[in-house]
C-alpha atoms as a PDB file:
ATOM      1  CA  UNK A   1     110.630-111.601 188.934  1.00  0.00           C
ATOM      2  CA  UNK A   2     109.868-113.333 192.392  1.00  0.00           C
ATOM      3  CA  UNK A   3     106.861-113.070 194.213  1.00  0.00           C
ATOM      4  CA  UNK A   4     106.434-115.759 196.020  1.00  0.00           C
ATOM      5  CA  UNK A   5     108.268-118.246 198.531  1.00  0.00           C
ATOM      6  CA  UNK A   6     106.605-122.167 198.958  1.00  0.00           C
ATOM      7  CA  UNK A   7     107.814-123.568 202.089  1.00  0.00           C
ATOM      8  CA  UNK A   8     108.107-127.384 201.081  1.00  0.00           C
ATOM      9  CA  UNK A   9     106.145-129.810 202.645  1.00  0.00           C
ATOM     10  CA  UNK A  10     108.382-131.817 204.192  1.00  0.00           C
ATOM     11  CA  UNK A  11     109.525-128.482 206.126  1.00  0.00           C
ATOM     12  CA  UNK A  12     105.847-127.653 207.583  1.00  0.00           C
ATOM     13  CA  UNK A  13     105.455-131.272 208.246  1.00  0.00           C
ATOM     14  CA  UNK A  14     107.605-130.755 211.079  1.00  0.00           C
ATOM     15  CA  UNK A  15     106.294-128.042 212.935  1.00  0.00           C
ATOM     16  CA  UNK A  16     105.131-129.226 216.297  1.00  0.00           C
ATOM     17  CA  UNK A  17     107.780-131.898 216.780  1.00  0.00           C
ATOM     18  CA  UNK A  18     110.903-130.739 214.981  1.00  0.00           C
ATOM     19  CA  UNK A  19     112.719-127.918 216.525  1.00  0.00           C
ATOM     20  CA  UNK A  20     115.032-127.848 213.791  1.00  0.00           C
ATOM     21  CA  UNK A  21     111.856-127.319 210.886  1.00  0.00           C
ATOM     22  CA  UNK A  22     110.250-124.814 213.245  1.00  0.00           C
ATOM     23  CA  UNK A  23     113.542-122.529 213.150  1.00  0.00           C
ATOM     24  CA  UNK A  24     113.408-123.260 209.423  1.00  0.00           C
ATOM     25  CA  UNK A  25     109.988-122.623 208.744  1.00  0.00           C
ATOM     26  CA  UNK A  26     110.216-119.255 210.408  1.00  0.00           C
ATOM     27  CA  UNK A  27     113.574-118.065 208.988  1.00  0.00           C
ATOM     28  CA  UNK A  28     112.088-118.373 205.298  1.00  0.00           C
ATOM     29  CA  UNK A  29     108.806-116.290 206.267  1.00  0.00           C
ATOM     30  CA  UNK A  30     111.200-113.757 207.804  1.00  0.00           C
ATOM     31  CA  UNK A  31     113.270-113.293 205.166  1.00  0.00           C
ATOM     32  CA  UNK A  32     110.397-113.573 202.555  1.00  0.00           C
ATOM     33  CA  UNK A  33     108.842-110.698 204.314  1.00  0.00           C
ATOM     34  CA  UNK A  34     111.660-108.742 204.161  1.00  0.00           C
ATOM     35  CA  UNK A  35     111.655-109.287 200.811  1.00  0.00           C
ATOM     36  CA  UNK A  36     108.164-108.655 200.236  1.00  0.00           C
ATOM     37  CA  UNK A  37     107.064-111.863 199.262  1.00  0.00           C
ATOM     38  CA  UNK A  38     104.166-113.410 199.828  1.00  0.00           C
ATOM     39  CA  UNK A  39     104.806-116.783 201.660  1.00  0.00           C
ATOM     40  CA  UNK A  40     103.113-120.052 200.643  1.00  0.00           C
ATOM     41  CA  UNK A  41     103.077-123.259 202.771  1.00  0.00           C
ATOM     42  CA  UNK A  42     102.449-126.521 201.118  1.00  0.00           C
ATOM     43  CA  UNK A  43     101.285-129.984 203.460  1.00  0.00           C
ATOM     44  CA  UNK A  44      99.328-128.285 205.888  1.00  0.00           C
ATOM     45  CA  UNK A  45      97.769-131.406 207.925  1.00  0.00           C
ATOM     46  CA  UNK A  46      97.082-130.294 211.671  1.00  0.00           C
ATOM     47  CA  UNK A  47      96.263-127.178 213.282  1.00  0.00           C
ATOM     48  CA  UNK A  48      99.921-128.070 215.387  1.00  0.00           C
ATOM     49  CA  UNK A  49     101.194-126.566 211.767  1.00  0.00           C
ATOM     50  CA  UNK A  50      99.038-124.286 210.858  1.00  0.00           C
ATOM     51  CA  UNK A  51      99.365-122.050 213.978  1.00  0.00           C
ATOM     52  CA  UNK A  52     102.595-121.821 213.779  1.00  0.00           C
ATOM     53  CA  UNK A  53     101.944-120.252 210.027  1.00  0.00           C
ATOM     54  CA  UNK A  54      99.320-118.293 211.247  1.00  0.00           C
ATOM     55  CA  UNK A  55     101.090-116.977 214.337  1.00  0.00           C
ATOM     56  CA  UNK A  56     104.425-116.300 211.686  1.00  0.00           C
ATOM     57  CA  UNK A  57     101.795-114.360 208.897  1.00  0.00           C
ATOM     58  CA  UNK A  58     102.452-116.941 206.010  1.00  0.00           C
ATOM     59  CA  UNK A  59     100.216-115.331 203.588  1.00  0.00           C
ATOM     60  CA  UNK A  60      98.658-118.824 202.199  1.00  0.00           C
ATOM     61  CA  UNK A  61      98.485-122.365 202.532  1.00  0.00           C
ATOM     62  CA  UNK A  62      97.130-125.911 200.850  1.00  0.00           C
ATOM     63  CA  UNK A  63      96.765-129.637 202.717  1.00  0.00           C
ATOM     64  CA  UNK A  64      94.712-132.170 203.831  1.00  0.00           C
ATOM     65  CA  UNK A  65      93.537-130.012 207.062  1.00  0.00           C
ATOM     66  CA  UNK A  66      92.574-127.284 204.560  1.00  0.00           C
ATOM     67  CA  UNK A  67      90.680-129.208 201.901  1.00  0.00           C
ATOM     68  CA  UNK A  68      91.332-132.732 200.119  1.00  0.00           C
ATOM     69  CA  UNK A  69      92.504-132.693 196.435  1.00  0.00           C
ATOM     70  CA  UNK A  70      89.583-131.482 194.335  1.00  0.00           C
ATOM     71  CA  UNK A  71      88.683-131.912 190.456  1.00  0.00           C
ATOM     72  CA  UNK A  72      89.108-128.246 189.316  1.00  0.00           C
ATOM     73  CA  UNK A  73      85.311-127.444 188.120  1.00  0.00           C
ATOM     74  CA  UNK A  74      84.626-128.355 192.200  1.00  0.00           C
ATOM     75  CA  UNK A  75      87.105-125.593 193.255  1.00  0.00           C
ATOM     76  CA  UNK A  76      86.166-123.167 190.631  1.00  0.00           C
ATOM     77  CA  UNK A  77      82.657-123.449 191.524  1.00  0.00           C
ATOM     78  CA  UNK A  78      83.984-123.336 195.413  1.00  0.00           C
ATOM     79  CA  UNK A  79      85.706-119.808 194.887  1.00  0.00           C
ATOM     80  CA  UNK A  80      82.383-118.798 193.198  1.00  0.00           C
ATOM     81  CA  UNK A  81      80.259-119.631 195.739  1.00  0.00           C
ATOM     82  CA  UNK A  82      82.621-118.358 198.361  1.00  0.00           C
ATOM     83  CA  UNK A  83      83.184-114.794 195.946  1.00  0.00           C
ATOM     84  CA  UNK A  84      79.406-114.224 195.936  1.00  0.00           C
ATOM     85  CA  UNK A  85      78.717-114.441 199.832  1.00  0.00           C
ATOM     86  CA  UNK A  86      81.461-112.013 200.189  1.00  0.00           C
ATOM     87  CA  UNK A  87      79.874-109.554 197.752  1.00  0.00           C
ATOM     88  CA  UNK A  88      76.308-110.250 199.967  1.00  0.00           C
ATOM     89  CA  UNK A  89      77.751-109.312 202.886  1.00  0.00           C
END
């Protein structure tokens, strides 16, 4: 089963100066949404594509504007850190 949609990099890279990527970009969230999936974008490097993502409700992204690549004890001991001052609030 499906239950998720990546938007490709190359795709989000666009947003902001492509036209063309924008129409794209938002025609896969649309029909991911109608599909009820969750919608991932991959490349995420300036807020000019990230508020387009936001402003469409892609569910989640990953790139350089988010966080650099990590070793994988750093982002397990990120989500822990980040899990417990949710539970403290």
């Amino acid at each position: 089963p499906v239950d998720l949609d990546k938007i490709d990099g190359s795709f989000v890279a666009g947003l902001g100066s492509a036209p063309a990527d924008a129409v794209l970009v938002e025609a896969v969230v649309r029909v991911a949404g109608g599909l009820g999936l969750d919608v991932f974008a991959e490349g995420v490097e300036t807020d000019a594509q990230l508020e387009p993502l936001r402003d469409l409700g892609c569910d989640a992204a990953q790139g350089f504007l988010l966080s650099p690549p990590a070793p994988r004890d750093d982002l397990a001991r990120a989500i822990e850190r980040a899990a417990r001052a949710a539970t403290s609030r």
